[in-house]
N, C-alpha and C. Protein backbone atom coordinates (compact mmCIF):
# COMPACT_ATOMS: atom_id res chain seq x y z
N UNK A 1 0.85 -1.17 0.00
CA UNK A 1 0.00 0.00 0.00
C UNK A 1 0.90 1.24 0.00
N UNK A 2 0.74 2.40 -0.98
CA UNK A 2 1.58 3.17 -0.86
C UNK A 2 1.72 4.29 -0.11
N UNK A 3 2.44 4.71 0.37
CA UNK A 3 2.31 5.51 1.93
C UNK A 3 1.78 7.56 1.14
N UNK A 4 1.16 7.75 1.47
CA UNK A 4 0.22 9.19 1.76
C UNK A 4 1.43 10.32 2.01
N UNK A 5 1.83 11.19 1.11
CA UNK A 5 2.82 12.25 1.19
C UNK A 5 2.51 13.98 1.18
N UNK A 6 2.09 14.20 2.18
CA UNK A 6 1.05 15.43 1.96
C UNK A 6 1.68 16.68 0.92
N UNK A 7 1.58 17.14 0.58
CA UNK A 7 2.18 18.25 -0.84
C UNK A 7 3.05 19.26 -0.12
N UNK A 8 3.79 19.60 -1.01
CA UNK A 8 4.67 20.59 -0.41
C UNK A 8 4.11 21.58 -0.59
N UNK A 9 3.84 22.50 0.19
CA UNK A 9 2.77 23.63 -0.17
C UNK A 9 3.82 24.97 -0.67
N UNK A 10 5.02 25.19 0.12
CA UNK A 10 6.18 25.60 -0.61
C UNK A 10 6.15 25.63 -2.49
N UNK A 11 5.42 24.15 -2.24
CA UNK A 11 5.80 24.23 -3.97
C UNK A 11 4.93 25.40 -5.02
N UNK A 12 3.73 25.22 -4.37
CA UNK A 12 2.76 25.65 -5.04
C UNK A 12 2.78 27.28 -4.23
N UNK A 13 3.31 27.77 -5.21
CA UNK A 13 3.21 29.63 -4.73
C UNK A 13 1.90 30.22 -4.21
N UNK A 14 0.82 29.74 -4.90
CA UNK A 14 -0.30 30.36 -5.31
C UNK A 14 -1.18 29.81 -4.04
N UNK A 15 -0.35 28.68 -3.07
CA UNK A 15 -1.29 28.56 -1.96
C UNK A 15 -1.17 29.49 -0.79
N UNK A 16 -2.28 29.25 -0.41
CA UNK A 16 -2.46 30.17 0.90
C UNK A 16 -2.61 29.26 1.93
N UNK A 17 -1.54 29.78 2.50
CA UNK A 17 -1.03 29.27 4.21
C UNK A 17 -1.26 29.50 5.70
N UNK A 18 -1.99 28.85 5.97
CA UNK A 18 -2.41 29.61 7.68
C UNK A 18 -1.19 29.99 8.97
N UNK A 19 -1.80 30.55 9.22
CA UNK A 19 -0.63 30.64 10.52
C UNK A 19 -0.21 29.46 10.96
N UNK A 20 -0.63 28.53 11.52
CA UNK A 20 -0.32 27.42 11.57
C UNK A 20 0.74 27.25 11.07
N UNK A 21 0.41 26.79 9.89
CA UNK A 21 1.45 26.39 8.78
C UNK A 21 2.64 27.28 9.27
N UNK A 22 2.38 28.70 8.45
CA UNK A 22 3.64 29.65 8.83
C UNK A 22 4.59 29.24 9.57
N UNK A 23 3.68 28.75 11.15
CA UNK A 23 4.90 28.94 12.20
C UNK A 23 5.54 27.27 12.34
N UNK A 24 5.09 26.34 11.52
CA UNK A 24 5.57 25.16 11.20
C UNK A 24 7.07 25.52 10.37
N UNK A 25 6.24 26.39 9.34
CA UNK A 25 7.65 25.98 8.07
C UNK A 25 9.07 27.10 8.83
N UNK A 26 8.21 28.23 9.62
CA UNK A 26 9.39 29.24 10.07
C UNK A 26 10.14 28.45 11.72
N UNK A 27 9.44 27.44 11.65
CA UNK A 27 9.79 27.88 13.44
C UNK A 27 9.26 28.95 14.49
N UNK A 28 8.94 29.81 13.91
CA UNK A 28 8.56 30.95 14.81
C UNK A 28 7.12 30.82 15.42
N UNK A 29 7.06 31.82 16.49
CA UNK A 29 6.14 31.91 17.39
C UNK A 29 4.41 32.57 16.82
N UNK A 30 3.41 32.59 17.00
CA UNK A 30 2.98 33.92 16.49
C UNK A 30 3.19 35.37 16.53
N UNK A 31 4.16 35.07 18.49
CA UNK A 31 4.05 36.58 18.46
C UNK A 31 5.64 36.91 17.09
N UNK A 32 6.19 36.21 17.37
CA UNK A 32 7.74 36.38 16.61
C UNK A 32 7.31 36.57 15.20
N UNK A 33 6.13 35.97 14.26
CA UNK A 33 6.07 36.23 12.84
C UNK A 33 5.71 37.91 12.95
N UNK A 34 4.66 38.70 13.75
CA UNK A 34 3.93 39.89 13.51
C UNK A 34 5.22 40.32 13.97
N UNK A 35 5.94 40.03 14.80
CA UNK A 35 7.40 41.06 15.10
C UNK A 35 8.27 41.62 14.41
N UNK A 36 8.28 39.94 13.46
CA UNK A 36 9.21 40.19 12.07
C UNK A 36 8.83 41.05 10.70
N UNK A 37 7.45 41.10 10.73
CA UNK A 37 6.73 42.15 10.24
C UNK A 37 7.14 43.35 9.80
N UNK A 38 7.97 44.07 11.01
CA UNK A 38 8.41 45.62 11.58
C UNK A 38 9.81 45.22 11.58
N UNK A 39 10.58 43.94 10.91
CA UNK A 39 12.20 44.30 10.95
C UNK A 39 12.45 45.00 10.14
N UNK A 40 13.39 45.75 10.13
CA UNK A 40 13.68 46.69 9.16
C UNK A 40 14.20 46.05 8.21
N UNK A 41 15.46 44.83 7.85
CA UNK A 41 16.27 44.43 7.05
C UNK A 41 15.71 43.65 5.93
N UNK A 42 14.85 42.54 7.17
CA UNK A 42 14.44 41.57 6.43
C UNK A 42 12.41 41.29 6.83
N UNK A 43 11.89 42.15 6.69
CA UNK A 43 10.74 42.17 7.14
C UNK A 43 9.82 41.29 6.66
N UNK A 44 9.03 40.40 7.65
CA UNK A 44 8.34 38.81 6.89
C UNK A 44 7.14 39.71 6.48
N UNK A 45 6.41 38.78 5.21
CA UNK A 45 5.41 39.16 4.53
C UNK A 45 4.65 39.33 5.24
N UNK A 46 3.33 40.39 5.00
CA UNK A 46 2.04 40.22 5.79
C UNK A 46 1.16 39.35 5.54
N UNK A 47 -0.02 39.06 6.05
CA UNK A 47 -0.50 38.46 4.95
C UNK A 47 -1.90 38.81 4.61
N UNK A 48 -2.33 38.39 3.36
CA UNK A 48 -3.52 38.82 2.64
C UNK A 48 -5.39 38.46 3.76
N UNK A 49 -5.47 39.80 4.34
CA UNK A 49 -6.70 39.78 4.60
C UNK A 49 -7.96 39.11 3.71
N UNK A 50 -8.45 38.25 3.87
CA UNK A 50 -9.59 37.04 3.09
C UNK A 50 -10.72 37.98 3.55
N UNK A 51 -10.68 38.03 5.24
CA UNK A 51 -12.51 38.29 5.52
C UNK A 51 -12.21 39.12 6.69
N UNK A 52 -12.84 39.19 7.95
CA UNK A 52 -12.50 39.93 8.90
C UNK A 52 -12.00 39.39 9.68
N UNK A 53 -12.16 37.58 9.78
CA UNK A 53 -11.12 36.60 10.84
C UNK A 53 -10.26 35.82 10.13
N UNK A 54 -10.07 36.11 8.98
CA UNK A 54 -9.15 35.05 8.25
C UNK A 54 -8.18 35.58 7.18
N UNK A 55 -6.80 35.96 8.13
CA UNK A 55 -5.76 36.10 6.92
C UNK A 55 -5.12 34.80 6.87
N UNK A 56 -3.95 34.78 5.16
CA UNK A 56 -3.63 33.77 4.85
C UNK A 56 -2.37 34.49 3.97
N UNK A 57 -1.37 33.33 4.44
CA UNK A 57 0.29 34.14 3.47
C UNK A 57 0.21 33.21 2.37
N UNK A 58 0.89 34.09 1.17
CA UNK A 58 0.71 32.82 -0.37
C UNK A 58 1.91 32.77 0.08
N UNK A 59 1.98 31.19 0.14
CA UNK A 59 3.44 30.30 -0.24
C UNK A 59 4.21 31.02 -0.69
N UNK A 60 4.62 31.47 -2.14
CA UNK A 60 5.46 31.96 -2.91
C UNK A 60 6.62 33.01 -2.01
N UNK A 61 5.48 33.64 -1.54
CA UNK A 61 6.05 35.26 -0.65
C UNK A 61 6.77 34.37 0.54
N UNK A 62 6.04 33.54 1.56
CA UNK A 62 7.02 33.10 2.46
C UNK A 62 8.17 32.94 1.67
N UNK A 63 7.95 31.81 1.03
CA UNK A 63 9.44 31.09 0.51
C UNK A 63 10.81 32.18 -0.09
N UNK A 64 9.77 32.90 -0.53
CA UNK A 64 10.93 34.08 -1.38
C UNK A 64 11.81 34.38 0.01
N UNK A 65 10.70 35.14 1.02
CA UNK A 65 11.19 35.26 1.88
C UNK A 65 12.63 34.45 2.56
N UNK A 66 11.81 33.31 2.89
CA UNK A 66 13.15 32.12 3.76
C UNK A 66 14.25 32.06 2.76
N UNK A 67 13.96 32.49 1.74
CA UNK A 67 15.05 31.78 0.89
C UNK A 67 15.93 33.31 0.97
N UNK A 68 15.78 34.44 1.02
CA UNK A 68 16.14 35.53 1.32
C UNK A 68 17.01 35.45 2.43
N UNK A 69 16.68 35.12 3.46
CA UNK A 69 17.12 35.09 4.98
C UNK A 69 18.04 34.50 5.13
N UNK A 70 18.04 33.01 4.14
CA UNK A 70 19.17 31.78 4.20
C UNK A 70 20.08 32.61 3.58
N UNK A 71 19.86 32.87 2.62
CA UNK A 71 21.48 33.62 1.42
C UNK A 71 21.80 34.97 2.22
N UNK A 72 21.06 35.79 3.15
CA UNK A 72 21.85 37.06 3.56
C UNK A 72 23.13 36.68 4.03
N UNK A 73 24.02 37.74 3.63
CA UNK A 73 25.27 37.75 4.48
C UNK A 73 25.20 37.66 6.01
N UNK A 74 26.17 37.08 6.88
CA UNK A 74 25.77 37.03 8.37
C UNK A 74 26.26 38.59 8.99
């Protein structure tokens, strides 16, 4: 039986990611993502207001992001 591999949501730009997720793929806290928000250097995406209780980050923008963060100079 072949084993169930849930999708890389990374892959797909165009998805929208819950906080949840977010603080899965970042590590970070909730309060630590809205913090990172307001860094000056490397400031994490916001994310796209849906309704009045439900924002959601598109994949693409995290990833650009992390992938940003990994290559900065230290």
């Amino acid at each position: 039986m072949p084993v169930h591999q849930p999708p890389n949501l990374l892959d797909t730009p165009e998805a929208l990611l819950t906080l949840n997720t977010v603080k899965q793929l970042t590590g970070f806290s909730k309060t630590t993502i809205y913090r990172r928000m307001e860094d000056e250097e490397h400031p994490f995406p916001r994310p796209k207001k849906l309704s009045k209780a439900c924002v959601r980050w598109p994949a693409g923008v995290v990833k650009q992001w992390l992938q940003e963060v990994i290559d900065a100079p230290q």
